[in-house]
N, C-alpha and C. Protein backbone atom coordinates (compact mmCIF):
# COMPACT_ATOMS: atom_id res chain seq x y z
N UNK A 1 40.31 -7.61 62.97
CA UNK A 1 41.27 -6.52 63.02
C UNK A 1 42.24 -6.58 61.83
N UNK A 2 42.64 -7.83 61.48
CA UNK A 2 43.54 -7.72 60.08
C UNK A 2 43.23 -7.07 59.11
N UNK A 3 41.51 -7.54 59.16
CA UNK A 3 40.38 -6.92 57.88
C UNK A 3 41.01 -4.92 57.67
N UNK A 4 41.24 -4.56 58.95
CA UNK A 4 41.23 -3.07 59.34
C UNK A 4 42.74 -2.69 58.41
N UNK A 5 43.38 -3.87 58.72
CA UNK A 5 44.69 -3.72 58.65
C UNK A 5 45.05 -3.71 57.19
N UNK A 6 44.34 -4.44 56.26
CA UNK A 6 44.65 -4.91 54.90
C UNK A 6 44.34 -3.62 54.46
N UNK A 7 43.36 -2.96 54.65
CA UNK A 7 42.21 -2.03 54.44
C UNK A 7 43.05 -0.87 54.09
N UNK A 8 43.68 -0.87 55.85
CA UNK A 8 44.63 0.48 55.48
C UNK A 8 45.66 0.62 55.00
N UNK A 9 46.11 -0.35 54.51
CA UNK A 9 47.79 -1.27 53.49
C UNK A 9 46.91 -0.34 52.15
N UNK A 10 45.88 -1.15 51.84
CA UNK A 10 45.56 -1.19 50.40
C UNK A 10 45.14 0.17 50.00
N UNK A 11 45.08 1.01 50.97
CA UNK A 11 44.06 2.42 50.64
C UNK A 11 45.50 3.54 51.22
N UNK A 12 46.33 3.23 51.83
CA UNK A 12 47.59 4.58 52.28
C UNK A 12 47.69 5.52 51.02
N UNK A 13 48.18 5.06 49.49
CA UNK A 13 48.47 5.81 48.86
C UNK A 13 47.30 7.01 48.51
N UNK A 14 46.28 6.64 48.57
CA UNK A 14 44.96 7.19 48.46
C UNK A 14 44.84 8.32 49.03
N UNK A 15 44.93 8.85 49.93
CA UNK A 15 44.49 9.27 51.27
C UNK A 15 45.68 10.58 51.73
N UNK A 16 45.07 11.91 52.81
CA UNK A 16 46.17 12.48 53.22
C UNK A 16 46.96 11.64 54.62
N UNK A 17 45.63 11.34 54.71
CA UNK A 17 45.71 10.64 56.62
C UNK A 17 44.79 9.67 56.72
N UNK A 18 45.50 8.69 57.59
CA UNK A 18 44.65 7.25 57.88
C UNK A 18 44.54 7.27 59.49
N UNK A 19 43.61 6.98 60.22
CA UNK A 19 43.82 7.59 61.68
C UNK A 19 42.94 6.60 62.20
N UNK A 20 43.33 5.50 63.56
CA UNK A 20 42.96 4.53 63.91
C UNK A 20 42.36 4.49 65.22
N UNK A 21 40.71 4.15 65.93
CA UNK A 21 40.74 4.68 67.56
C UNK A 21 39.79 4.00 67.62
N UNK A 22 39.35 3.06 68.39
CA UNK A 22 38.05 2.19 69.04
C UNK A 22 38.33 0.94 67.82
N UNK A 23 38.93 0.50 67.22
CA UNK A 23 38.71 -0.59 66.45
C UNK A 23 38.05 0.31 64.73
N UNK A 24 37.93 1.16 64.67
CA UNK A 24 37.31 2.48 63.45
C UNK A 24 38.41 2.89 62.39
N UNK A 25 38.66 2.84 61.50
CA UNK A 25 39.57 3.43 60.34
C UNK A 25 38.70 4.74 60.10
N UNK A 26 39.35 5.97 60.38
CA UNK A 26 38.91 7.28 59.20
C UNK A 26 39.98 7.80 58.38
N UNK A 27 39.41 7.45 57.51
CA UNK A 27 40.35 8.17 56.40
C UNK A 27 40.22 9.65 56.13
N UNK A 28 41.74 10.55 55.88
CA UNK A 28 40.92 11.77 55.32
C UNK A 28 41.69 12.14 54.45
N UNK A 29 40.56 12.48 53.07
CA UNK A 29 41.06 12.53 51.24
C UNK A 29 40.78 14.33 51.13
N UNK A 30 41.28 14.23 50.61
CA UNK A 30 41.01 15.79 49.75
C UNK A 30 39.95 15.64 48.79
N UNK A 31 39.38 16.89 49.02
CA UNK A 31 37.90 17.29 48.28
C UNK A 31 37.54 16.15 46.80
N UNK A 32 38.76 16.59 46.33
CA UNK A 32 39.13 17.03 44.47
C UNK A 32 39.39 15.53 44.73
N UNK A 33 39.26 14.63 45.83
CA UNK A 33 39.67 13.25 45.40
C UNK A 33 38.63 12.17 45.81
N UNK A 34 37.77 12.90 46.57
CA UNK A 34 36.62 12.19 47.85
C UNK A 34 35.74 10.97 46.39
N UNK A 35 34.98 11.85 45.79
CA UNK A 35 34.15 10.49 44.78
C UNK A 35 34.82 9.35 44.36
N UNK A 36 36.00 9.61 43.97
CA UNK A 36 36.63 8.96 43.27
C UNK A 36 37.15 7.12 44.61
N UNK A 37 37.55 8.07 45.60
CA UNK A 37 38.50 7.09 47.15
C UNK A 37 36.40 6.51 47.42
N UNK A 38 35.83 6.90 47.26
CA UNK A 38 34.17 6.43 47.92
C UNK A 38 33.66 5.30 46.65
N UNK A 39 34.02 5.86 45.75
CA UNK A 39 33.71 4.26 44.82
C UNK A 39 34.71 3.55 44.66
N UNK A 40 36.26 3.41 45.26
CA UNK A 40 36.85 2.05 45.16
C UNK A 40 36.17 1.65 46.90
N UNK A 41 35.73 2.39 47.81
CA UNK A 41 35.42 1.07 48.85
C UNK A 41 34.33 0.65 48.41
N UNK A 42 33.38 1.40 47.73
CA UNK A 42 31.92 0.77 47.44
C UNK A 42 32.49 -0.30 46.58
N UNK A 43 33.33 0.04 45.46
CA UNK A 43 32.95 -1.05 44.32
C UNK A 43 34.17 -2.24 44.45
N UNK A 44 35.02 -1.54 44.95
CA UNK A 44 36.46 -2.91 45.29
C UNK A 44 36.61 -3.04 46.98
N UNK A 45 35.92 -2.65 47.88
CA UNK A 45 36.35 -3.32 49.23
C UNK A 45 35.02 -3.55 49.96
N UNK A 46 33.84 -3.38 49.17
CA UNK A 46 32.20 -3.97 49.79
C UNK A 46 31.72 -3.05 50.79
N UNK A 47 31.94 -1.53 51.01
CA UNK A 47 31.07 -0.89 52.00
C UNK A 47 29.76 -0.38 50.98
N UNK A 48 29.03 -1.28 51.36
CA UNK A 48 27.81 -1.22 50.07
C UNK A 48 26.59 -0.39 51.18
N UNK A 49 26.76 -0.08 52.08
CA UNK A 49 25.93 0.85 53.25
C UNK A 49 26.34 2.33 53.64
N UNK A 50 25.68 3.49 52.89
CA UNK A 50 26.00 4.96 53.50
C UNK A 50 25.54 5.14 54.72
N UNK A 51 25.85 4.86 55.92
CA UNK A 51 24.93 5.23 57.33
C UNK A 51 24.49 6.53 57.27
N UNK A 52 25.33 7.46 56.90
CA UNK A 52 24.82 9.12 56.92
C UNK A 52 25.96 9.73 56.40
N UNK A 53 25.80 11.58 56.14
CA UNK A 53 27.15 12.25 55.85
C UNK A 53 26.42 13.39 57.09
N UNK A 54 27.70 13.36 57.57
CA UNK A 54 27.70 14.93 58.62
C UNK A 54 28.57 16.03 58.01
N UNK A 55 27.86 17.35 58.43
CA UNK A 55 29.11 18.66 58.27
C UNK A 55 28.87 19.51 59.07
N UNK A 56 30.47 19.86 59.02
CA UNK A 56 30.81 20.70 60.60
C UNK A 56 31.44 21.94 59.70
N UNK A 57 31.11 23.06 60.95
CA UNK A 57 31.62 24.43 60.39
C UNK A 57 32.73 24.75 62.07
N UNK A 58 34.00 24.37 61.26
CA UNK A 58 34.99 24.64 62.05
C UNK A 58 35.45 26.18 62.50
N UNK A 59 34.61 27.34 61.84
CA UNK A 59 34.89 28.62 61.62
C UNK A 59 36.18 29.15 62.04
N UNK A 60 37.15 28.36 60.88
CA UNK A 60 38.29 28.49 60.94
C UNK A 60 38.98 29.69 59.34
N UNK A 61 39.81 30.17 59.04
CA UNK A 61 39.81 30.58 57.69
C UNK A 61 40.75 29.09 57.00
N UNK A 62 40.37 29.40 55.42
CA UNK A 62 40.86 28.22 55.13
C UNK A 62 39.94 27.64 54.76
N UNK A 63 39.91 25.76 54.82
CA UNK A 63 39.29 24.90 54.81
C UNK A 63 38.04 24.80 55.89
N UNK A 64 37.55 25.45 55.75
CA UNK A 64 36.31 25.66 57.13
C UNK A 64 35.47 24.23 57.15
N UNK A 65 34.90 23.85 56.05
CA UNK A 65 33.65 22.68 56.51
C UNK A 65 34.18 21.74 56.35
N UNK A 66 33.56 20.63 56.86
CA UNK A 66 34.18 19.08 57.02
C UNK A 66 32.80 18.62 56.82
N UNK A 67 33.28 17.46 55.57
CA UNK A 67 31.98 17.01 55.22
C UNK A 67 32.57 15.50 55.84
N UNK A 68 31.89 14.25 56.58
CA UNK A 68 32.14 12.98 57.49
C UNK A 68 31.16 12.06 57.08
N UNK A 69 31.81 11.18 55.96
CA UNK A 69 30.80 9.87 55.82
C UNK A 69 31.20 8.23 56.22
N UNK A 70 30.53 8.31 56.73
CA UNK A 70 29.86 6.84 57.41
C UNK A 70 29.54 5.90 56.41
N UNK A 71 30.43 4.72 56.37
CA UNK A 71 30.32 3.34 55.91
C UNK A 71 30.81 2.32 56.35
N UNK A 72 29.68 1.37 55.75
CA UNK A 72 29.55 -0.06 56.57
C UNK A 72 29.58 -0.93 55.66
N UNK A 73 30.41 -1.76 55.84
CA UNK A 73 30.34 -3.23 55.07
C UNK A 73 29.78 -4.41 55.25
N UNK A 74 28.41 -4.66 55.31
CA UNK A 74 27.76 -5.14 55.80
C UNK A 74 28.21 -6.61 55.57
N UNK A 75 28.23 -7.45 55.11
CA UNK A 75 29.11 -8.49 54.75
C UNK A 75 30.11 -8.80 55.33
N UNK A 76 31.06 -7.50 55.58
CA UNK A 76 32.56 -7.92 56.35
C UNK A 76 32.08 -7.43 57.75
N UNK A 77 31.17 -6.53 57.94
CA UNK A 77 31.03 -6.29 59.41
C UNK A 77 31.69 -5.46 59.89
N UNK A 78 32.46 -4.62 58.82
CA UNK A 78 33.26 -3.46 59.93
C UNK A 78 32.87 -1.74 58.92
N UNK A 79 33.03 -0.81 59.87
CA UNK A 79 33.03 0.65 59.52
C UNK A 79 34.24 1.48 59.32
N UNK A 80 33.88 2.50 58.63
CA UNK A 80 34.43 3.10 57.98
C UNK A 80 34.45 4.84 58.44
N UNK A 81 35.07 5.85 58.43
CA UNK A 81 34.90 7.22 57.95
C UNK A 81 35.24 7.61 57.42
N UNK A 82 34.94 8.67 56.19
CA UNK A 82 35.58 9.34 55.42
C UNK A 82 35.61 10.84 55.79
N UNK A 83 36.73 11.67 55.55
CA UNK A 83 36.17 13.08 56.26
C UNK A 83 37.43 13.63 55.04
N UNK A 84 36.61 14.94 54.52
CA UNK A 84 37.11 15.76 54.03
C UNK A 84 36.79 17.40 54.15
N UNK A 85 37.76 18.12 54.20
CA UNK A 85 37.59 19.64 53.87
C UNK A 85 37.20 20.28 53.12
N UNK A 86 36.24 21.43 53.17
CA UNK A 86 35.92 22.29 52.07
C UNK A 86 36.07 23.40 52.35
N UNK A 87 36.50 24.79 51.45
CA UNK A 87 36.79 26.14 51.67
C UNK A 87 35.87 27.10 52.01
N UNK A 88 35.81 27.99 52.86
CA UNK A 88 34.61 29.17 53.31
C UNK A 88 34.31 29.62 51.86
N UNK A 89 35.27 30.10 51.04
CA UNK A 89 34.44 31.16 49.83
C UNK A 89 33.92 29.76 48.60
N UNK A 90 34.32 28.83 48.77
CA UNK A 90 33.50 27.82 47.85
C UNK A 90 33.42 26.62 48.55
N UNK A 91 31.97 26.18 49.16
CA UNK A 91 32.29 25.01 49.79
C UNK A 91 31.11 24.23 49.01
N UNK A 92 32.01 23.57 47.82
CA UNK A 92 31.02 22.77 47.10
C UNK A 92 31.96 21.29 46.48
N UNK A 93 31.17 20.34 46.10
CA UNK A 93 31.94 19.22 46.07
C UNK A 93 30.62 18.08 45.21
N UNK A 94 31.24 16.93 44.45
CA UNK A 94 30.30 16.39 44.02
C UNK A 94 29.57 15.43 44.60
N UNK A 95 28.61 15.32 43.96
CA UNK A 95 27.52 14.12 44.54
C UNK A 95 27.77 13.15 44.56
N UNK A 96 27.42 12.21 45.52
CA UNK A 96 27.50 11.09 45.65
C UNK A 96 26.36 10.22 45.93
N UNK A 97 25.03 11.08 45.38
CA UNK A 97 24.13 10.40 45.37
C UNK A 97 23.78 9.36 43.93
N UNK A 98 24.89 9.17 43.20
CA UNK A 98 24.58 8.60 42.04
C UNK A 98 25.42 6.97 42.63
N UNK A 99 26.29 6.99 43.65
CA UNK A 99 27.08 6.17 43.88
C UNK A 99 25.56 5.48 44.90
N UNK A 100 25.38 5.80 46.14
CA UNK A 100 24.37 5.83 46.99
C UNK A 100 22.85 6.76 47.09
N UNK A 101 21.60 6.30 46.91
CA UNK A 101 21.05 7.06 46.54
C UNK A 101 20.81 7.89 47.83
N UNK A 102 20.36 7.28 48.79
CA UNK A 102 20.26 7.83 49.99
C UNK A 102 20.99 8.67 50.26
N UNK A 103 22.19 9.21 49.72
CA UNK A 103 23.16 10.11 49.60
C UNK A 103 22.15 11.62 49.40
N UNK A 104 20.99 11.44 48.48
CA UNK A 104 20.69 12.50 48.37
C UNK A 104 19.98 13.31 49.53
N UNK A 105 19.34 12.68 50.62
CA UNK A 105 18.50 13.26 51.91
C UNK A 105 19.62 13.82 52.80
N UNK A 106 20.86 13.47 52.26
CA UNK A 106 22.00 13.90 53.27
C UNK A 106 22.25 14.96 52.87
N UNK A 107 22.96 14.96 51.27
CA UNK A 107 23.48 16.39 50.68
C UNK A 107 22.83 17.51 50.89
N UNK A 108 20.78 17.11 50.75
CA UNK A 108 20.15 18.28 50.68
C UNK A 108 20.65 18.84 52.20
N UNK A 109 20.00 17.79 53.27
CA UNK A 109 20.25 18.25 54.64
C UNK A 109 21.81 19.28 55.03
N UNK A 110 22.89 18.98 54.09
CA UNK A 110 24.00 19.81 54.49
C UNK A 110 24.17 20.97 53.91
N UNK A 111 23.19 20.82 52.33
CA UNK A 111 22.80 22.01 51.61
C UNK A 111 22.18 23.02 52.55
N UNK A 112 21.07 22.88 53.11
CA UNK A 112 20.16 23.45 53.50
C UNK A 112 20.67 23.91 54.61
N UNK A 113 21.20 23.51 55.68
CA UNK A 113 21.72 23.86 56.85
C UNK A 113 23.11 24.36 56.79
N UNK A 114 23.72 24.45 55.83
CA UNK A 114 25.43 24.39 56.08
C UNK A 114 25.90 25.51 54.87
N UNK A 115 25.01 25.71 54.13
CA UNK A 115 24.96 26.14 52.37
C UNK A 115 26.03 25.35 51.53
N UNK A 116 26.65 24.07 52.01
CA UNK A 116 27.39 23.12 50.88
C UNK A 116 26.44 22.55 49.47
N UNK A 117 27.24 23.40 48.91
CA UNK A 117 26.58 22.73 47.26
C UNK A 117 27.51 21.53 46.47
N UNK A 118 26.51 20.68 45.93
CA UNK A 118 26.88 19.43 45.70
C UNK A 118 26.77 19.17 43.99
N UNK A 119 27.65 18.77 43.56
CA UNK A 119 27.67 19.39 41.83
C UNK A 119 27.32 18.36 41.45
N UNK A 120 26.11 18.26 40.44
CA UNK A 120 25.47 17.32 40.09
C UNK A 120 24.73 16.16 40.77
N UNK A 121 24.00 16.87 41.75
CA UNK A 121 23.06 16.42 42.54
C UNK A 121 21.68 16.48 41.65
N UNK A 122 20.87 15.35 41.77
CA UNK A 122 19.27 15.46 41.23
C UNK A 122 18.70 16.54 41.62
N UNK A 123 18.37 16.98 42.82
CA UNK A 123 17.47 17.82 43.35
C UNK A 123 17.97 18.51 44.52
N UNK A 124 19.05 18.92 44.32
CA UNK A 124 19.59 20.25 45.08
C UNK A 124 18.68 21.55 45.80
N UNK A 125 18.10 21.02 46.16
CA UNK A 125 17.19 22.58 47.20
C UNK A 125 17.07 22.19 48.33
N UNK A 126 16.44 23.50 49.03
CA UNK A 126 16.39 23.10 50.92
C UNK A 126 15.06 21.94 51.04
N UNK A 127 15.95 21.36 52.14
CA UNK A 127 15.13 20.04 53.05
C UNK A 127 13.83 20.45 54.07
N UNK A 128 14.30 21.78 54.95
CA UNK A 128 13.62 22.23 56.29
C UNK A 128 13.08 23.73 55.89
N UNK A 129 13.62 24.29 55.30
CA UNK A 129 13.78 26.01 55.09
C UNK A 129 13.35 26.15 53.85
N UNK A 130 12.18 27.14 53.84
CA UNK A 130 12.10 27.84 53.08
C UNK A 130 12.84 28.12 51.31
N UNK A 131 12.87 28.21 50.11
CA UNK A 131 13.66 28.32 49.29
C UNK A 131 13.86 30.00 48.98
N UNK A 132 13.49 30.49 49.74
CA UNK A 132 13.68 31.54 49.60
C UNK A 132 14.85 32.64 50.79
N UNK A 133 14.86 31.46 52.26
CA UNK A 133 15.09 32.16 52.96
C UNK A 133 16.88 32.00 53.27
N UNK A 134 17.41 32.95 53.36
CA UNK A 134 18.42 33.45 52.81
C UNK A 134 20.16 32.82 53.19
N UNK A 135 19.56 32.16 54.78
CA UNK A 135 20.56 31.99 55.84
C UNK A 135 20.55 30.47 55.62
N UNK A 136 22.04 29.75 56.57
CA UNK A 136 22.49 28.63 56.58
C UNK A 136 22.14 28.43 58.34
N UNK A 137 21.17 27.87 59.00
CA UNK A 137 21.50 28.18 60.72
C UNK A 137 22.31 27.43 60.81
N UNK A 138 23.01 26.37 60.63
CA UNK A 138 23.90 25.89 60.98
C UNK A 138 25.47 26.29 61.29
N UNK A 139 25.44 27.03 60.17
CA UNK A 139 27.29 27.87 60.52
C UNK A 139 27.10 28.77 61.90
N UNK A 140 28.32 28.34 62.36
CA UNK A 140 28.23 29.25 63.23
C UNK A 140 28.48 30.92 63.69
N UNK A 141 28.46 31.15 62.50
CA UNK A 141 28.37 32.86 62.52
C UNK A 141 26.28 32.95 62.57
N UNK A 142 26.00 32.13 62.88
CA UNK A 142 24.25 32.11 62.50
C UNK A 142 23.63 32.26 64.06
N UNK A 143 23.03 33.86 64.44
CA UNK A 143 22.87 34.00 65.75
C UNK A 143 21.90 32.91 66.60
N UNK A 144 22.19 32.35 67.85
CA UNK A 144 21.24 31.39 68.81
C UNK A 144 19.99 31.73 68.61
N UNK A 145 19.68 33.13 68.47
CA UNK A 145 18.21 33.37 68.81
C UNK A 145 17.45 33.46 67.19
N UNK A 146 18.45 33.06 66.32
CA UNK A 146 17.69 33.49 64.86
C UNK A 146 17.83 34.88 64.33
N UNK A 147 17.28 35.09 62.98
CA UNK A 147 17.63 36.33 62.83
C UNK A 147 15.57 36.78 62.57
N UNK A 148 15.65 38.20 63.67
CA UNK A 148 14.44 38.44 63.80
C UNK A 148 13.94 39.15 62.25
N UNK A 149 12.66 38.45 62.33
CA UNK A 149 11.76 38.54 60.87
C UNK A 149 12.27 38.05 59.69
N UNK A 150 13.46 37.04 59.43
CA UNK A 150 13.88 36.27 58.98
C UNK A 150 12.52 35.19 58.92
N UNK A 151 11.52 34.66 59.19
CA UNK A 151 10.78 34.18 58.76
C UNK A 151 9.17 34.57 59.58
N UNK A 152 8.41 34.32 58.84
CA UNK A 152 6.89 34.73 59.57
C UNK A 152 6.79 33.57 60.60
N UNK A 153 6.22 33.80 61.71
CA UNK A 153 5.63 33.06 62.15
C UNK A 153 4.30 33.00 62.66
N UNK A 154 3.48 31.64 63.09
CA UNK A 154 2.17 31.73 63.19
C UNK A 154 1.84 32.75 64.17
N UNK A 155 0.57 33.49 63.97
CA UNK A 155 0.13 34.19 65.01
C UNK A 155 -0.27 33.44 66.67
N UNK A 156 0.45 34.28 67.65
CA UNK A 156 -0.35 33.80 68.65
C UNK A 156 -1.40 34.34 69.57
N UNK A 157 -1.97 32.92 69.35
CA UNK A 157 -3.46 33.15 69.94
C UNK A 157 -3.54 33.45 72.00
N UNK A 158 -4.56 33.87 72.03
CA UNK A 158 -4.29 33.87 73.56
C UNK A 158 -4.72 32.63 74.07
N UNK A 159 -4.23 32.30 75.26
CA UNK A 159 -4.32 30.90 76.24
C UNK A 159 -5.88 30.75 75.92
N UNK A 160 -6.58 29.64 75.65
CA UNK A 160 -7.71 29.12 75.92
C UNK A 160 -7.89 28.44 77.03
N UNK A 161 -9.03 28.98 77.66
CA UNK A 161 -9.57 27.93 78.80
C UNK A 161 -9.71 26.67 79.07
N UNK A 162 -9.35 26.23 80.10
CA UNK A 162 -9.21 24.17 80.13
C UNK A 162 -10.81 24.49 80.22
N UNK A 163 -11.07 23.15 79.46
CA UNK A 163 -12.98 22.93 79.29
C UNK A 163 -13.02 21.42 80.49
């Protein structure tokens, strides 16, 4: 627990908010500051493990998406979050797959589902969808049932007989 404690001594000025719950530090940085606060824990406090990045569409005006990364210090044994905001009319931010490579199966995944673009990413295109097809399903202005003829689907065949 001290480990938690030094952690959040050494990183306050950094940060808008430091927020403490189950034994977990999340920090949360502003956009314009996120690469920069993600390589002093990688390179000066040892979270040398990206577990994943999540993003949420708060469909709020404003700062709508929240991009949430997960790190682990495998060595010291304790975790991390990072969570930052991004804006509805530009929600783009840089890569951090040059820091972590595995970074990149994430970005695409939030690309593709979320439409967050990641500036200076290797290979920026969709993960699941189509490159052509137009929508983010993930936001939540994106209807439950899909948007009809928004993509082909296979023909169906009629029931075949159990043999």
């Amino acid at each position: 627990m001290s480990e938690l404690i030094a952690l959040k001594e050494a990183l306050a000025g950094e940060v808008v908010e430091v927020r403490e719950h189950a034994g977990e530090l999340t920090f949360i940085v502003e956009a314009s500051r996120l690469k920069a606060f993600l390589k002093t824990l990688k390179e000066k406090h040892g979270f040398d493990y990206l577990v994943d990045i999540g993003a949420t569409d708060h469909f709020v005006e404003g700062l709508r998406f929240e991009l949430v990364y997960n790190l682990v210090s495998l060595s010291r044994r304790i975790r991390v979050r990072v969570k930052t905001r991004l804006p509805e009319d530009n929600p783009e931010i840089d890569t951090i797959s040059d820091l972590w490579p595995s970074a990149n199966w994430h970005e695409r995944e939030a690309y593709d589902m979320m439409g967050i673009r990641f500036r200076g990413h290797p290979d920026l295109r969709r993960i699941y969808l189509p490159e052509d097809f137009e929508y983010h399903p993930l936001r939540k202005e994106f209807p439950l049932l899909g948007i009809p003829g928004s993509l082909p689907l296979p023909p169906k065949d009629p029931p075949k007989p159990y043999l």
